[in-house]
PDB file of N, CA and C in Angstrom:
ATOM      1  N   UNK A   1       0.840  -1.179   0.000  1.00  0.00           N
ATOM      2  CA  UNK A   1       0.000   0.000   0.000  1.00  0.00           C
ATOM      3  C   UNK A   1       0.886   1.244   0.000  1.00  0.00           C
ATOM      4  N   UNK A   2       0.800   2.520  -0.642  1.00  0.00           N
ATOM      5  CA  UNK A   2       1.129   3.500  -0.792  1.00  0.00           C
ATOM      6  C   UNK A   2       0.435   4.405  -0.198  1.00  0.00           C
ATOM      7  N   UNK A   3       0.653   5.324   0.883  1.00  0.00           N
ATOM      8  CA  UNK A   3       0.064   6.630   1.264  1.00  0.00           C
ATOM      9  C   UNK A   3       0.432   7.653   0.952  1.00  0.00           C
ATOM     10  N   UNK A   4      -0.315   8.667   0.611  1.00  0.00           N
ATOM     11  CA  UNK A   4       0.626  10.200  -0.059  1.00  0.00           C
ATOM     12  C   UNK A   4      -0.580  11.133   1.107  1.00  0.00           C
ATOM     13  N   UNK A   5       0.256  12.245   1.613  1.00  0.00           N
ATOM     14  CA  UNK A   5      -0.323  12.887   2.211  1.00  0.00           C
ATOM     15  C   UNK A   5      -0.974  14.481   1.587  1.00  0.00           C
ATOM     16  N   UNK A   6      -1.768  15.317   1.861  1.00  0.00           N
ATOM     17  CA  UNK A   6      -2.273  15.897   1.241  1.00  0.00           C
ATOM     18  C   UNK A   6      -3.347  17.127   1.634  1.00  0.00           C
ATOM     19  N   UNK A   7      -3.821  17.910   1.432  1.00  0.00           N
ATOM     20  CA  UNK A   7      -4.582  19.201   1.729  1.00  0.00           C
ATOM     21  C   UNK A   7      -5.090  20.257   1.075  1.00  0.00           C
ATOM     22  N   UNK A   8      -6.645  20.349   0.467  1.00  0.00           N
ATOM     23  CA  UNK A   8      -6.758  21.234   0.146  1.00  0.00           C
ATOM     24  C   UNK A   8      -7.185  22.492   0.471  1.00  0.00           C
ATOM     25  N   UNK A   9      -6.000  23.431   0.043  1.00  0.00           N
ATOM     26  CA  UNK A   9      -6.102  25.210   0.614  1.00  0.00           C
ATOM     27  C   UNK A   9      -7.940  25.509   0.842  1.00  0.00           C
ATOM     28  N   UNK A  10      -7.821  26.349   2.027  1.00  0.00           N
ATOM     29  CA  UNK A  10      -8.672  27.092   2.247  1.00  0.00           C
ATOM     30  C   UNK A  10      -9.257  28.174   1.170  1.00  0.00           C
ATOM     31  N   UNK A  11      -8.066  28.782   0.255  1.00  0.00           N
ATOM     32  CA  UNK A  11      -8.077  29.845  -0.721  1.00  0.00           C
ATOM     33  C   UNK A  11      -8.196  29.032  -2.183  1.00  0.00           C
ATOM     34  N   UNK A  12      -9.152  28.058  -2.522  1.00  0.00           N
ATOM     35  CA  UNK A  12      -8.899  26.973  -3.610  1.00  0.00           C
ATOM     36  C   UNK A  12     -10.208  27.739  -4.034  1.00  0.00           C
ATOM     37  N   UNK A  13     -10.238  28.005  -5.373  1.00  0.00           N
ATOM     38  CA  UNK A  13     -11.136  28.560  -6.290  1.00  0.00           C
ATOM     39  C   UNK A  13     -12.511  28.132  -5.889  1.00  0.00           C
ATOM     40  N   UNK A  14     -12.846  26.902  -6.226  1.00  0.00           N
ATOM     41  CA  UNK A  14     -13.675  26.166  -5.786  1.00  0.00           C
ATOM     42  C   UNK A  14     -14.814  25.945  -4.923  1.00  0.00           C
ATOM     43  N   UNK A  15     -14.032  26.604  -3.934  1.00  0.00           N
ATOM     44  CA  UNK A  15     -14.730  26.755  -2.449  1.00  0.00           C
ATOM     45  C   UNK A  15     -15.558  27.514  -2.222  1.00  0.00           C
ATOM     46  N   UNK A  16     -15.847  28.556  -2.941  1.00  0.00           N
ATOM     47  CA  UNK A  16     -16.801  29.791  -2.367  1.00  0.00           C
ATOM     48  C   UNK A  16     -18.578  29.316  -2.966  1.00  0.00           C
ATOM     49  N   UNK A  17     -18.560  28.490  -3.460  1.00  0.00           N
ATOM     50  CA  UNK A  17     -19.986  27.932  -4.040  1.00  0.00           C
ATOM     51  C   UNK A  17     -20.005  26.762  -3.261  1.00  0.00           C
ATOM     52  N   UNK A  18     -19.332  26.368  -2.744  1.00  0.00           N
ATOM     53  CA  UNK A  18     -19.525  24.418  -2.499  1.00  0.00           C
ATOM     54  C   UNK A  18     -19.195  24.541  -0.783  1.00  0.00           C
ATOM     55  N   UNK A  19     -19.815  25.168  -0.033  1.00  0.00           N
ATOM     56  CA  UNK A  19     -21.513  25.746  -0.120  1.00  0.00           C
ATOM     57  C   UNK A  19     -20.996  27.159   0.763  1.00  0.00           C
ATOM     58  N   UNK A  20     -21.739  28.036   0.401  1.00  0.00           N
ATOM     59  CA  UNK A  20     -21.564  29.364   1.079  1.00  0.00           C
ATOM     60  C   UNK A  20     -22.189  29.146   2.678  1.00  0.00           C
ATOM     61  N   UNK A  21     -20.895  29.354   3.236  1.00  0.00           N
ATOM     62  CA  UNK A  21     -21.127  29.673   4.915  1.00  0.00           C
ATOM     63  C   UNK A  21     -20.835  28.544   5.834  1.00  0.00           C
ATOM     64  N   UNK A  22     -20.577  27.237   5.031  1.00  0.00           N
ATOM     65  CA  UNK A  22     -20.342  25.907   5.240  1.00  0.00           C
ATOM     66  C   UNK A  22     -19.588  25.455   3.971  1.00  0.00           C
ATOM     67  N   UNK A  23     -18.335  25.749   4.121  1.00  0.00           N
ATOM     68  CA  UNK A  23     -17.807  25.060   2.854  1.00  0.00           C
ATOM     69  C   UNK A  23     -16.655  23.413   3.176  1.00  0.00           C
ATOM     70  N   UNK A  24     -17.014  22.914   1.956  1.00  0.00           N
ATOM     71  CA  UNK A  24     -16.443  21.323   2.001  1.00  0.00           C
ATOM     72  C   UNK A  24     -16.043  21.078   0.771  1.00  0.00           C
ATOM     73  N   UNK A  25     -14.716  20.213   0.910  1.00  0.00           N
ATOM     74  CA  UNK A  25     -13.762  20.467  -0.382  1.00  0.00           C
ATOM     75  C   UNK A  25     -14.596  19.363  -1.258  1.00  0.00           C
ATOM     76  N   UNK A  26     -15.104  19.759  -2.817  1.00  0.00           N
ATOM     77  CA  UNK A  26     -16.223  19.121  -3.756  1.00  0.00           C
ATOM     78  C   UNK A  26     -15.062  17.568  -3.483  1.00  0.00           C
ATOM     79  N   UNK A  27     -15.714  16.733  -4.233  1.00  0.00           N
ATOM     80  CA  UNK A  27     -15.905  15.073  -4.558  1.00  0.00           C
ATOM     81  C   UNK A  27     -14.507  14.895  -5.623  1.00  0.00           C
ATOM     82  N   UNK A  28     -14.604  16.186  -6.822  1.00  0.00           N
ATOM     83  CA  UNK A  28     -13.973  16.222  -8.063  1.00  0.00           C
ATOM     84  C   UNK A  28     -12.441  16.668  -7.655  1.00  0.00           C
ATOM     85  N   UNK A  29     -12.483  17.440  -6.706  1.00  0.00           N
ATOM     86  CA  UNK A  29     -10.899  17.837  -5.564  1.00  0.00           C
ATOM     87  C   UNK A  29     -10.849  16.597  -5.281  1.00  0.00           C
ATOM     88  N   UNK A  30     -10.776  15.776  -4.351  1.00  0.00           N
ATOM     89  CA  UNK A  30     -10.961  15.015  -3.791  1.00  0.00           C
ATOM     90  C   UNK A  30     -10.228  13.388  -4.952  1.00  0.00           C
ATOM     91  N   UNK A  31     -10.790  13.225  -5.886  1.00  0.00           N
ATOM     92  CA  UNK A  31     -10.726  12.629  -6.880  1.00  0.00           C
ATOM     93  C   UNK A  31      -9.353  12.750  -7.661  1.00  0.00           C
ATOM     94  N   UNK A  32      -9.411  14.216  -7.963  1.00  0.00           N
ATOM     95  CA  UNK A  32      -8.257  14.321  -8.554  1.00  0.00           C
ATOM     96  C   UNK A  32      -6.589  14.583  -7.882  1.00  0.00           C
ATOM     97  N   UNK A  33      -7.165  14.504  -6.445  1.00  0.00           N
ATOM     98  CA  UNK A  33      -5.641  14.146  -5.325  1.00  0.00           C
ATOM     99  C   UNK A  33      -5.615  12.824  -5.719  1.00  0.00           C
ATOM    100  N   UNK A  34      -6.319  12.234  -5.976  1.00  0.00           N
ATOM    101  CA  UNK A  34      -6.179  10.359  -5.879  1.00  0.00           C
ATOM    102  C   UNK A  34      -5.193  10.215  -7.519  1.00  0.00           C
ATOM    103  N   UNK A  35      -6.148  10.746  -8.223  1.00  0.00           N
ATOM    104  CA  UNK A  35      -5.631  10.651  -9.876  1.00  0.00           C
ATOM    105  C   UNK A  35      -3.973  11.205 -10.048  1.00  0.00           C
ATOM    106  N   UNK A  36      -3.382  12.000  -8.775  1.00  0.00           N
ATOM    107  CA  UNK A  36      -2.375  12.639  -8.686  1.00  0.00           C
ATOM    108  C   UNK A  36      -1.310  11.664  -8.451  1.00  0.00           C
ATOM    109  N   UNK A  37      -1.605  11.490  -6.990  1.00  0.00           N
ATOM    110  CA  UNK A  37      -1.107  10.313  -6.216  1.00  0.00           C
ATOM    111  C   UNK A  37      -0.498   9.120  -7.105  1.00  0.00           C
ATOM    112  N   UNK A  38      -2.044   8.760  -8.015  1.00  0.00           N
ATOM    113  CA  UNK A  38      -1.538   7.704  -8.885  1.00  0.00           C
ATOM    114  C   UNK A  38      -0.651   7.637 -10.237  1.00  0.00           C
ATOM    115  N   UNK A  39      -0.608   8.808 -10.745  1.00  0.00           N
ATOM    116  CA  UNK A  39       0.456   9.197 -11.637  1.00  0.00           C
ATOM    117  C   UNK A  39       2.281   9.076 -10.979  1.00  0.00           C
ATOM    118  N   UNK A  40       2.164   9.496  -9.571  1.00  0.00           N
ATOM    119  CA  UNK A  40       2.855   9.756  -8.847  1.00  0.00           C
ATOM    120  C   UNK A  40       3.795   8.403  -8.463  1.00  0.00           C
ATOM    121  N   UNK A  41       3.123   7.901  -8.251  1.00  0.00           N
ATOM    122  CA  UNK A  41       3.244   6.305  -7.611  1.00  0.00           C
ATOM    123  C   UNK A  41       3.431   4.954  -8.621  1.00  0.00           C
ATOM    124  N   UNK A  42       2.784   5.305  -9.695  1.00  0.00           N
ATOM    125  CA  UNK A  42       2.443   4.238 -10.489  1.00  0.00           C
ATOM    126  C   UNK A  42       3.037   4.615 -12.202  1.00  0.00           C
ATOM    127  N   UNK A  43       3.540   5.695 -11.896  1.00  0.00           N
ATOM    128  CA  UNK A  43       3.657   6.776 -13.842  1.00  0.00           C
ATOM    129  C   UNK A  43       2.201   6.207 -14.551  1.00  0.00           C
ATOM    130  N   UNK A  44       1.391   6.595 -14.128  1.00  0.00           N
ATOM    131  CA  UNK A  44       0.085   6.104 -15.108  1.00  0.00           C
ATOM    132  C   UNK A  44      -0.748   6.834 -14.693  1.00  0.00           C
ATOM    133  N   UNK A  45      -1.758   7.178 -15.789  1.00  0.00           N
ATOM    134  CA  UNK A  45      -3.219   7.955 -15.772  1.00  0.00           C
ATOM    135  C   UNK A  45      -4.261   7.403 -15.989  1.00  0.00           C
ATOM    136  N   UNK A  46      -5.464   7.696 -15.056  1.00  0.00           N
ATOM    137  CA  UNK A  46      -6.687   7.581 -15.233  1.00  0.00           C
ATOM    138  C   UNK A  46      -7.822   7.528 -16.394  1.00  0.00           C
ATOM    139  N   UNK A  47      -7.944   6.676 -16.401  1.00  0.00           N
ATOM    140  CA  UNK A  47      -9.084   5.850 -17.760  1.00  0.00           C
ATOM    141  C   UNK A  47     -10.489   6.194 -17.195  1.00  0.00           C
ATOM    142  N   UNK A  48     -10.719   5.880 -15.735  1.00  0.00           N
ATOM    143  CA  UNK A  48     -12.487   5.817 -15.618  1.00  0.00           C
ATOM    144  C   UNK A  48     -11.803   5.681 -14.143  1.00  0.00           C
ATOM    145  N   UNK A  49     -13.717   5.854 -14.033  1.00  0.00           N
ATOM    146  CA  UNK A  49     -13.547   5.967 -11.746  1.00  0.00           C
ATOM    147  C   UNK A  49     -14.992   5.302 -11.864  1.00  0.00           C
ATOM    148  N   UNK A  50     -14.727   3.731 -12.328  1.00  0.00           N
ATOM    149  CA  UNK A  50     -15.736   3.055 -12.051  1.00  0.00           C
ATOM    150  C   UNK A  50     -16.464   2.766 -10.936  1.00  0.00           C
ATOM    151  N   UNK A  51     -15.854   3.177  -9.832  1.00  0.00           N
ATOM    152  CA  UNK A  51     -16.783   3.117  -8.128  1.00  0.00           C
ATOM    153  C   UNK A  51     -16.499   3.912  -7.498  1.00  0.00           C
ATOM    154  N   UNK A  52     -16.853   4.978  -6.982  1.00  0.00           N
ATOM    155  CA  UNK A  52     -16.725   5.585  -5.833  1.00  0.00           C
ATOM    156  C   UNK A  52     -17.359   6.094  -4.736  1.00  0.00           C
ATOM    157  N   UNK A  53     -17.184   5.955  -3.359  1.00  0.00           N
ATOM    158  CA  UNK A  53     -18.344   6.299  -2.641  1.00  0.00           C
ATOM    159  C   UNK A  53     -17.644   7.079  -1.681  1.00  0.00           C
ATOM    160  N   UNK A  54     -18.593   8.380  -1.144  1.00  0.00           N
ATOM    161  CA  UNK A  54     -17.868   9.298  -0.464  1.00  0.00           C
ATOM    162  C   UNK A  54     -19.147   9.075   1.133  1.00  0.00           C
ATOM    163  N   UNK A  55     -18.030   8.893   2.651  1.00  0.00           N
ATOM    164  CA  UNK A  55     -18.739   7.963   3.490  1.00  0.00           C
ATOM    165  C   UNK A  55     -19.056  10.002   4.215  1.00  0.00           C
ATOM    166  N   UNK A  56     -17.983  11.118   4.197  1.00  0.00           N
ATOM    167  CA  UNK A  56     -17.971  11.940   5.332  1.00  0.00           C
ATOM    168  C   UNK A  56     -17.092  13.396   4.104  1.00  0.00           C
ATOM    169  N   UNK A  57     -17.800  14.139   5.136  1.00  0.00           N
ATOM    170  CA  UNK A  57     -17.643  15.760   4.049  1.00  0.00           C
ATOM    171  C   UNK A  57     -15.666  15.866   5.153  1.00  0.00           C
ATOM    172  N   UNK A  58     -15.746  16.467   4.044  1.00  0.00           N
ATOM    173  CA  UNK A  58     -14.079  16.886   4.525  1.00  0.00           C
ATOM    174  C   UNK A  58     -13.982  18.681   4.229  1.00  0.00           C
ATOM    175  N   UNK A  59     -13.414  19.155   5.343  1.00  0.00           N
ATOM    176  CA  UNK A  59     -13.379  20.809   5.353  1.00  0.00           C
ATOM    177  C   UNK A  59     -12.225  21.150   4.626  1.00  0.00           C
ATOM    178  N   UNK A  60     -11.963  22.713   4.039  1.00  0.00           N
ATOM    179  CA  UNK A  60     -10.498  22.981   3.496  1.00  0.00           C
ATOM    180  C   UNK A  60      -9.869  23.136   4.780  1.00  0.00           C
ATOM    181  N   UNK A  61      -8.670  23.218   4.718  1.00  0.00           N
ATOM    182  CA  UNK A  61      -7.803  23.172   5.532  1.00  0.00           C
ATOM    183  C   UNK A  61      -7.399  21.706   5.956  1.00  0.00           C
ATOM    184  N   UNK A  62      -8.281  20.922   6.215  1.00  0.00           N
ATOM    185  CA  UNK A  62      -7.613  19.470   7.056  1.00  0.00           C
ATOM    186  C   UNK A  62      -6.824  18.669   5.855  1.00  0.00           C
ATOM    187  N   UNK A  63      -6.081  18.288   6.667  1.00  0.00           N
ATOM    188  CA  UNK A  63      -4.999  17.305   6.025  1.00  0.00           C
ATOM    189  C   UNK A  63      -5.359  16.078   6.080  1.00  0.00           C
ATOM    190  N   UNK A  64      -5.584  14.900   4.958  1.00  0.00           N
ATOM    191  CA  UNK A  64      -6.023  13.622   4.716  1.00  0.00           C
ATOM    192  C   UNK A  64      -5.089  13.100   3.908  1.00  0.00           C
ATOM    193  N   UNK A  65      -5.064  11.916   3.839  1.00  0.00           N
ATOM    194  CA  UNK A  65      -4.273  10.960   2.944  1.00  0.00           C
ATOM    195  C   UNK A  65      -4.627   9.824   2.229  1.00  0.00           C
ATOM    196  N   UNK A  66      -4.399   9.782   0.748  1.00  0.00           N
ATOM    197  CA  UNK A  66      -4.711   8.865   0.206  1.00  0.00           C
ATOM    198  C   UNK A  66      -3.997   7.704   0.329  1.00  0.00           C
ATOM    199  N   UNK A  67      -4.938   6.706  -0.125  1.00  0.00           N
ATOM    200  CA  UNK A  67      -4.017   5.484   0.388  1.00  0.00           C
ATOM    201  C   UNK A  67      -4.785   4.426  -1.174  1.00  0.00           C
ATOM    202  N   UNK A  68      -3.390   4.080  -1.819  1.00  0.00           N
ATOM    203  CA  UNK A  68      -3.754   3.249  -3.039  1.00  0.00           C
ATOM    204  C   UNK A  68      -3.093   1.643  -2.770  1.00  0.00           C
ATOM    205  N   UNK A  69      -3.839   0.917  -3.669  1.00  0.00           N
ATOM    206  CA  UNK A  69      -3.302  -0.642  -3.509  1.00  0.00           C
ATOM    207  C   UNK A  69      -2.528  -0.302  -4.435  1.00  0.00           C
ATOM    208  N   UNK A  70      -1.440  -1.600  -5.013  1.00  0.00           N
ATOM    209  CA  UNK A  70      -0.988  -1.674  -6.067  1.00  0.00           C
ATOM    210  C   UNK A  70      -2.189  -2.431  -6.595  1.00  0.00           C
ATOM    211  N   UNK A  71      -1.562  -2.149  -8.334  1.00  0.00           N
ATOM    212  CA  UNK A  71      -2.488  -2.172  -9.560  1.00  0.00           C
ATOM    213  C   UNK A  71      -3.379  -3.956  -9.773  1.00  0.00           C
ATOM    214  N   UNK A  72      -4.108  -3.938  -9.442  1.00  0.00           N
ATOM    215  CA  UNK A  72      -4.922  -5.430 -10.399  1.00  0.00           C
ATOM    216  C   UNK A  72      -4.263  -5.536 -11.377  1.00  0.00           C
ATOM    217  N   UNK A  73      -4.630  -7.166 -11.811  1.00  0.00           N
ATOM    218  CA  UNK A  73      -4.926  -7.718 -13.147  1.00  0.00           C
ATOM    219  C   UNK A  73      -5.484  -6.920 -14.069  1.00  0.00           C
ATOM    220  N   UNK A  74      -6.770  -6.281 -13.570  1.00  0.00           N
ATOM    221  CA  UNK A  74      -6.996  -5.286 -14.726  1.00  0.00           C
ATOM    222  C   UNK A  74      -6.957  -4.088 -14.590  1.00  0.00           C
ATOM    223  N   UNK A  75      -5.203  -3.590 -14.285  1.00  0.00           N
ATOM    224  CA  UNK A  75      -5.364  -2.275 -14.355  1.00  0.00           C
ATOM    225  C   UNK A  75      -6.007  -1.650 -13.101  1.00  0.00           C
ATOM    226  N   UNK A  76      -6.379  -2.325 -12.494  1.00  0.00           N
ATOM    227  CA  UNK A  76      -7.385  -1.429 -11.454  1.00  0.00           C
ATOM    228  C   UNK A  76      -6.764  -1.013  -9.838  1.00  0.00           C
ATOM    229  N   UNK A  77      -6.686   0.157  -9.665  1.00  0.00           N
ATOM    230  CA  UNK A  77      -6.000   0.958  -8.481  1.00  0.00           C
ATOM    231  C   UNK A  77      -7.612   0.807  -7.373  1.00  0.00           C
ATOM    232  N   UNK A  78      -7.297   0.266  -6.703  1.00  0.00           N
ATOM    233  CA  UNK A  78      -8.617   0.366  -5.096  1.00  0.00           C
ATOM    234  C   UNK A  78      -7.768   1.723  -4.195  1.00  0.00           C
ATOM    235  N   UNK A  79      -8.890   2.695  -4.216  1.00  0.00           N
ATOM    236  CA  UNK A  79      -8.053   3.923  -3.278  1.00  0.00           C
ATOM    237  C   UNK A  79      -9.193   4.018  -1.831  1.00  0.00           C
ATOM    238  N   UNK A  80      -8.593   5.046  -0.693  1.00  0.00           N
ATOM    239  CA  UNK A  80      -9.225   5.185   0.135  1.00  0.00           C
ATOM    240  C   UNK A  80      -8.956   6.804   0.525  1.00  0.00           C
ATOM    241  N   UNK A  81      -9.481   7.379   0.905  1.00  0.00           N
ATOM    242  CA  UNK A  81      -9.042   8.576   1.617  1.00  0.00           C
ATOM    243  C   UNK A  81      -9.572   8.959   2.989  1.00  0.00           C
ATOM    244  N   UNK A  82      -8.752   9.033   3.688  1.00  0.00           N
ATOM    245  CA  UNK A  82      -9.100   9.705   5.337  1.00  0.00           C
ATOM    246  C   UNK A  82      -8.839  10.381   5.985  1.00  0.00           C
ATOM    247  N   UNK A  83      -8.878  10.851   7.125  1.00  0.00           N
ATOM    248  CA  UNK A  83      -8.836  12.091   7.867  1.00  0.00           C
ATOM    249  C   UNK A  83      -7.850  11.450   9.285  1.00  0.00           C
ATOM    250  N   UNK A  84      -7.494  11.061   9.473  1.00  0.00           N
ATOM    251  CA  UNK A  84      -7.190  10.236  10.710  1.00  0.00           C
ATOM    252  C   UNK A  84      -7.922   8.853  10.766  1.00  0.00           C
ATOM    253  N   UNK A  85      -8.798   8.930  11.169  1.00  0.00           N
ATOM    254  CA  UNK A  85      -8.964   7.179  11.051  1.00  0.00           C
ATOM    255  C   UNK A  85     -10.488   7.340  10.512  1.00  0.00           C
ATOM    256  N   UNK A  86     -10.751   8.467  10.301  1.00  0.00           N
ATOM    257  CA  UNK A  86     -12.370   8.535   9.595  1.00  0.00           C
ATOM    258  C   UNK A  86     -11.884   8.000   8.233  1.00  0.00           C
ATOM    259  N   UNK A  87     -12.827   7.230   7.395  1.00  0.00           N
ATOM    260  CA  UNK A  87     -12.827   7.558   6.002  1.00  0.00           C
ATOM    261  C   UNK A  87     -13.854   8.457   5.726  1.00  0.00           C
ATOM    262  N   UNK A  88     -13.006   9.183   4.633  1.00  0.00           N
ATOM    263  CA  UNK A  88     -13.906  10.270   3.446  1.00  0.00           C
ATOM    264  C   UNK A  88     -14.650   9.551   2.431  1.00  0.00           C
ATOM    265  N   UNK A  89     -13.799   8.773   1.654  1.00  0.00           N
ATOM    266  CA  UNK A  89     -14.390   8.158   0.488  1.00  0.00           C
ATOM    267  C   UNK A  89     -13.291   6.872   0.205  1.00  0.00           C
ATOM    268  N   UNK A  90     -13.943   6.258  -0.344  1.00  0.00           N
ATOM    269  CA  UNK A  90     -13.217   5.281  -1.239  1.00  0.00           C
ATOM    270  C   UNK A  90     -13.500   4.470  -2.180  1.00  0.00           C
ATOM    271  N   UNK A  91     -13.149   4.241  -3.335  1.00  0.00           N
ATOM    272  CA  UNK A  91     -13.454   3.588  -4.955  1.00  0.00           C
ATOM    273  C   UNK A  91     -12.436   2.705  -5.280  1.00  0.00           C
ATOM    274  N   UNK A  92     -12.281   2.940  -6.688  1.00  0.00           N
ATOM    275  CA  UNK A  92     -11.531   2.455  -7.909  1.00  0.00           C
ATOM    276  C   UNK A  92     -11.606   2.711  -8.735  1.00  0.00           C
ATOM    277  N   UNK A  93     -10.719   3.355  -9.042  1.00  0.00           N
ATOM    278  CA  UNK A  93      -9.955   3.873 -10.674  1.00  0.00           C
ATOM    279  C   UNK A  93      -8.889   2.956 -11.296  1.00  0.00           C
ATOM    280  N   UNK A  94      -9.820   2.968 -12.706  1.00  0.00           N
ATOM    281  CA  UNK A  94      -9.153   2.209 -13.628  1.00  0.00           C
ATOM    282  C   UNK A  94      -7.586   2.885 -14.405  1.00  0.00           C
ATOM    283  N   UNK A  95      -6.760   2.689 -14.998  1.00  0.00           N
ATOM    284  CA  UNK A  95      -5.704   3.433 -15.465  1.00  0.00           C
ATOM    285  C   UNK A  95      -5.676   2.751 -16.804  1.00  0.00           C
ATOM    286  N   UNK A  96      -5.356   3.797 -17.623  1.00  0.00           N
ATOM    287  CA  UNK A  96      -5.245   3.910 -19.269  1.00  0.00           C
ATOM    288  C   UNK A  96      -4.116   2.809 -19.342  1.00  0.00           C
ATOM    289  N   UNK A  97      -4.470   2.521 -20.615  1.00  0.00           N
ATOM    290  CA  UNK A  97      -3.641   1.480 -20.974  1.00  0.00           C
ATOM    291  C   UNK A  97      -2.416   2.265 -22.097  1.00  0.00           C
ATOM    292  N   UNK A  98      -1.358   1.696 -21.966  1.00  0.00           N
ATOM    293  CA  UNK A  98      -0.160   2.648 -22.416  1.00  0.00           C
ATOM    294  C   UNK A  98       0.147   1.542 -24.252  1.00  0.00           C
ATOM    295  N   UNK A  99       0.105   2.168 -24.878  1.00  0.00           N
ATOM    296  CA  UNK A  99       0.672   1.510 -26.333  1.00  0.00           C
ATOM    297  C   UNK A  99       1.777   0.646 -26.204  1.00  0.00           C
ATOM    298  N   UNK A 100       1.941  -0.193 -26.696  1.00  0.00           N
ATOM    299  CA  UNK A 100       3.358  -0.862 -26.781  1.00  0.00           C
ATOM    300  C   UNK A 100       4.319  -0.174 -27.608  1.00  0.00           C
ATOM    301  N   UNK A 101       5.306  -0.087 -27.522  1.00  0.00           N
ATOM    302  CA  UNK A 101       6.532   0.735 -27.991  1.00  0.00           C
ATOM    303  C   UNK A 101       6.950   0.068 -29.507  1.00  0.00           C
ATOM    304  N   UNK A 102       6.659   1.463 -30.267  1.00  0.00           N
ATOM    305  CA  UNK A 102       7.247   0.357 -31.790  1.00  0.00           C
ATOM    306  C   UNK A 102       8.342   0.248 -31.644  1.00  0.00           C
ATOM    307  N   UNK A 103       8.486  -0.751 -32.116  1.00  0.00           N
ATOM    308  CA  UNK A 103       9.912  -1.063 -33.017  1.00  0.00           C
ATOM    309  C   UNK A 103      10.677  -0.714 -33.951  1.00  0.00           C
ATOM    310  N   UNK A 104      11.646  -0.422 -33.747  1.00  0.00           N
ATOM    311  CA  UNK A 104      12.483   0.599 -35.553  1.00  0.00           C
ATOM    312  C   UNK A 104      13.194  -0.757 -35.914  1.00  0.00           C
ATOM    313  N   UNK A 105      13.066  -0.601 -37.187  1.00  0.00           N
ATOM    314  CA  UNK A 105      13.949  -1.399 -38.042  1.00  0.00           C
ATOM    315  C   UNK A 105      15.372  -1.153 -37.927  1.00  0.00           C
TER     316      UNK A 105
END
């Protein structure tokens, strides 16, 4: 298992709609720390986010950490994210499949 640690700013564009007076960092933040992580960890990018379920709202400012398996048989990364021992959310994202390298004559 791989953990990467992580936080999104209080001052993140984002925030002033999602929700005024009560704000919580959106699903799509959240998502794309994971999609980060996994580039990070793995040199590979995201194909699809065939499951994900989000259990608890997470505020800006707090610090959480993703936590990825290594890759399936098919390609498939199982992630989690938490706060200390709460979970936020957790799925699976699939990762693009990379071309095979031609060959020169």
């Amino acid at each position: 298992m791989i953990r990467v640690a992580d936080e999104v700013s209080n001052a993140h564009p984002a925030l002033p709609g999602h929700f005024p007076g009560n704000p919580i960092v959106p699903g799509v933040l959240l998502l794309a720390s994971v999609s980060r992580a996994i580039a990070t960890a793995f040199h590979a990018t995201v194909a699809a986010v065939p499951a994900v379920k989000f259990m608890a709202p997470l505020r800006p400012g707090e610090r959480f950490d993703v936590e990825l398996d290594p890759p399936d048989a098919e390609a498939s990364v199982r992630f989690r994210i938490l706060r200390g021992p709460t979970l936020i959310a957790a799925g699976v994202m699939r990762l693009r499949e990379t071309a095979a390298p031609r060959r020169t004559p």
